[in-house]
C-alpha atoms as a PDB file:
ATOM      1  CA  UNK A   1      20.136   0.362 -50.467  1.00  0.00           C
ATOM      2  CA  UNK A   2      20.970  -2.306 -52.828  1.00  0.00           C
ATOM      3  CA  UNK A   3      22.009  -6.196 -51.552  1.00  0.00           C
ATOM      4  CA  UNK A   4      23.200  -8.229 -53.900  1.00  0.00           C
ATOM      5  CA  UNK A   5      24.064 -11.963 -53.525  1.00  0.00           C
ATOM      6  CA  UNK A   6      25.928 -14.496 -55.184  1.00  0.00           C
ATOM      7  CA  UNK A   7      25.210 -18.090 -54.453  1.00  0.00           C
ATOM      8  CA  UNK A   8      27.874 -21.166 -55.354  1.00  0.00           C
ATOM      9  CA  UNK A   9      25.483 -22.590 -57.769  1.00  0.00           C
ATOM     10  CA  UNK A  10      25.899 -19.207 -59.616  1.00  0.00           C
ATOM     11  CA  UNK A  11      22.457 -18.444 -59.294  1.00  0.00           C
ATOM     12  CA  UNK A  12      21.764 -14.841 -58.079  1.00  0.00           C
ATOM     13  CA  UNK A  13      19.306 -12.373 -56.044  1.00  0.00           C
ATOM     14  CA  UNK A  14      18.879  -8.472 -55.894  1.00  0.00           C
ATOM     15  CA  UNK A  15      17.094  -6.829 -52.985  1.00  0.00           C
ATOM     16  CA  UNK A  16      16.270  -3.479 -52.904  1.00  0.00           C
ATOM     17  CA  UNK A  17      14.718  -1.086 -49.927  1.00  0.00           C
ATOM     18  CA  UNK A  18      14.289   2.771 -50.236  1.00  0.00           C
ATOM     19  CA  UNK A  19      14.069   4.746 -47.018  1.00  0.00           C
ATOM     20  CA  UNK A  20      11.411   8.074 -47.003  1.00  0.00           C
ATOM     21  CA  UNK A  21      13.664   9.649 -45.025  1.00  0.00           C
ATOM     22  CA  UNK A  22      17.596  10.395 -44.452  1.00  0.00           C
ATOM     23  CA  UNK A  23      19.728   8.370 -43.013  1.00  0.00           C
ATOM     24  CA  UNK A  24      21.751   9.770 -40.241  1.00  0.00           C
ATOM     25  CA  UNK A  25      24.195   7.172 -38.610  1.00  0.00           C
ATOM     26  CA  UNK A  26      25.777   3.917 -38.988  1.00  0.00           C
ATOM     27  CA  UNK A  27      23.167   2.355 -37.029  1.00  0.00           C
ATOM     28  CA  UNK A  28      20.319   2.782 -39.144  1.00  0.00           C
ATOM     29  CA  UNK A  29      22.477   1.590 -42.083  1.00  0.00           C
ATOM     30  CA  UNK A  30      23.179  -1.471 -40.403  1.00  0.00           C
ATOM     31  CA  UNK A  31      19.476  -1.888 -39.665  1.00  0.00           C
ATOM     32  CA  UNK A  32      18.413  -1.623 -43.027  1.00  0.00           C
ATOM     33  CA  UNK A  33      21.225  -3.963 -44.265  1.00  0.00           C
ATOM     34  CA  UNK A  34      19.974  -6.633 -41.944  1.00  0.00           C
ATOM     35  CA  UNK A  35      16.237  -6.181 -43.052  1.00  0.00           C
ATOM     36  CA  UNK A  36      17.417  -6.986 -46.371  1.00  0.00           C
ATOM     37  CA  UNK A  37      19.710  -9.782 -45.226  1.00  0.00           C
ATOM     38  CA  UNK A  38      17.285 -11.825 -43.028  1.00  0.00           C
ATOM     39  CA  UNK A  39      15.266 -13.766 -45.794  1.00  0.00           C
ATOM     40  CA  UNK A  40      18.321 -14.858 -47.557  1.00  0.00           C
ATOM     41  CA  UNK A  41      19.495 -17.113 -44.166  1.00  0.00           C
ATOM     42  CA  UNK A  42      19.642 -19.518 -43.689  1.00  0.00           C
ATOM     43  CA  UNK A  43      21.068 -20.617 -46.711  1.00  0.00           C
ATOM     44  CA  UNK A  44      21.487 -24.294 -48.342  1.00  0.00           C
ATOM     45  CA  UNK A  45      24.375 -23.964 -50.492  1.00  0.00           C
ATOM     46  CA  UNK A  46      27.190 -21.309 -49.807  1.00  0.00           C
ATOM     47  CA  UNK A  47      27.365 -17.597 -50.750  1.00  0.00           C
ATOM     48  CA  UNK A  48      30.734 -16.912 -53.092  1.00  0.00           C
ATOM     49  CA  UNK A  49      29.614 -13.071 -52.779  1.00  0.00           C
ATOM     50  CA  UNK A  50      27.622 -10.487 -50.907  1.00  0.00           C
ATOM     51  CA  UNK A  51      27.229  -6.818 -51.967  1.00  0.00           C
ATOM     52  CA  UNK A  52      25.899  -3.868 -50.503  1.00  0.00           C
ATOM     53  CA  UNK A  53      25.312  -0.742 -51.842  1.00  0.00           C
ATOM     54  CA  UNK A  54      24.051   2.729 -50.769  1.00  0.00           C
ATOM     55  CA  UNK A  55      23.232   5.321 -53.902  1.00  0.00           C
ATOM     56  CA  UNK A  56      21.068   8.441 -53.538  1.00  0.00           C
ATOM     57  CA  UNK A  57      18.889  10.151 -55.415  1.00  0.00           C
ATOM     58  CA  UNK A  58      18.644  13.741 -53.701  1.00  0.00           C
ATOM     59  CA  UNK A  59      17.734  16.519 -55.589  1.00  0.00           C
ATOM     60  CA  UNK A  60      18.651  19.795 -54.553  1.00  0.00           C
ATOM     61  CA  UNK A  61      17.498  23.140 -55.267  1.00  0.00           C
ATOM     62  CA  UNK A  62      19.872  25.976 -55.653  1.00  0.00           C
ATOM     63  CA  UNK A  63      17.058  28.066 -54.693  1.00  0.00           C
ATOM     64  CA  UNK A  64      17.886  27.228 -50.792  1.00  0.00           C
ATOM     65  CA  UNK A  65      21.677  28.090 -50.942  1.00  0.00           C
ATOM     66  CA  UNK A  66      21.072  31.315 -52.445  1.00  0.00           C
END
């Protein structure tokens, strides 16, 4: 999971946090968004934008569907 934020000043942070295992429900999404989220509040100047992003890198074997 990927947070990105954009401050008014137009300065800019990335935060990123891998999980070892899958994630399962909306819950533990949220949890891990919030982890991420935490140190940037409280903030001084204003956000203009906040991303989040989820990307996996899975690899599957064809081996197991055979």
């Amino acid at each position: 999971m990927t947070l990105k934020v954009k401050y008014a000043d137009f300065r800019q942070i990335t935060r990123r946090r891998t999980s070892q295992q899958i994630i399962r429900s909306q819950a533990e999404l949220q949890t891990m968004a919030i982890s991420l989220l935490d140190p940037v509040f409280p903030v001084e100047k204003g956000i203009r934008l906040l991303g989040v992003t989820i990307s996996s890198r899975l690899k599957w074997s064809r081996k197991k569907f055979r």
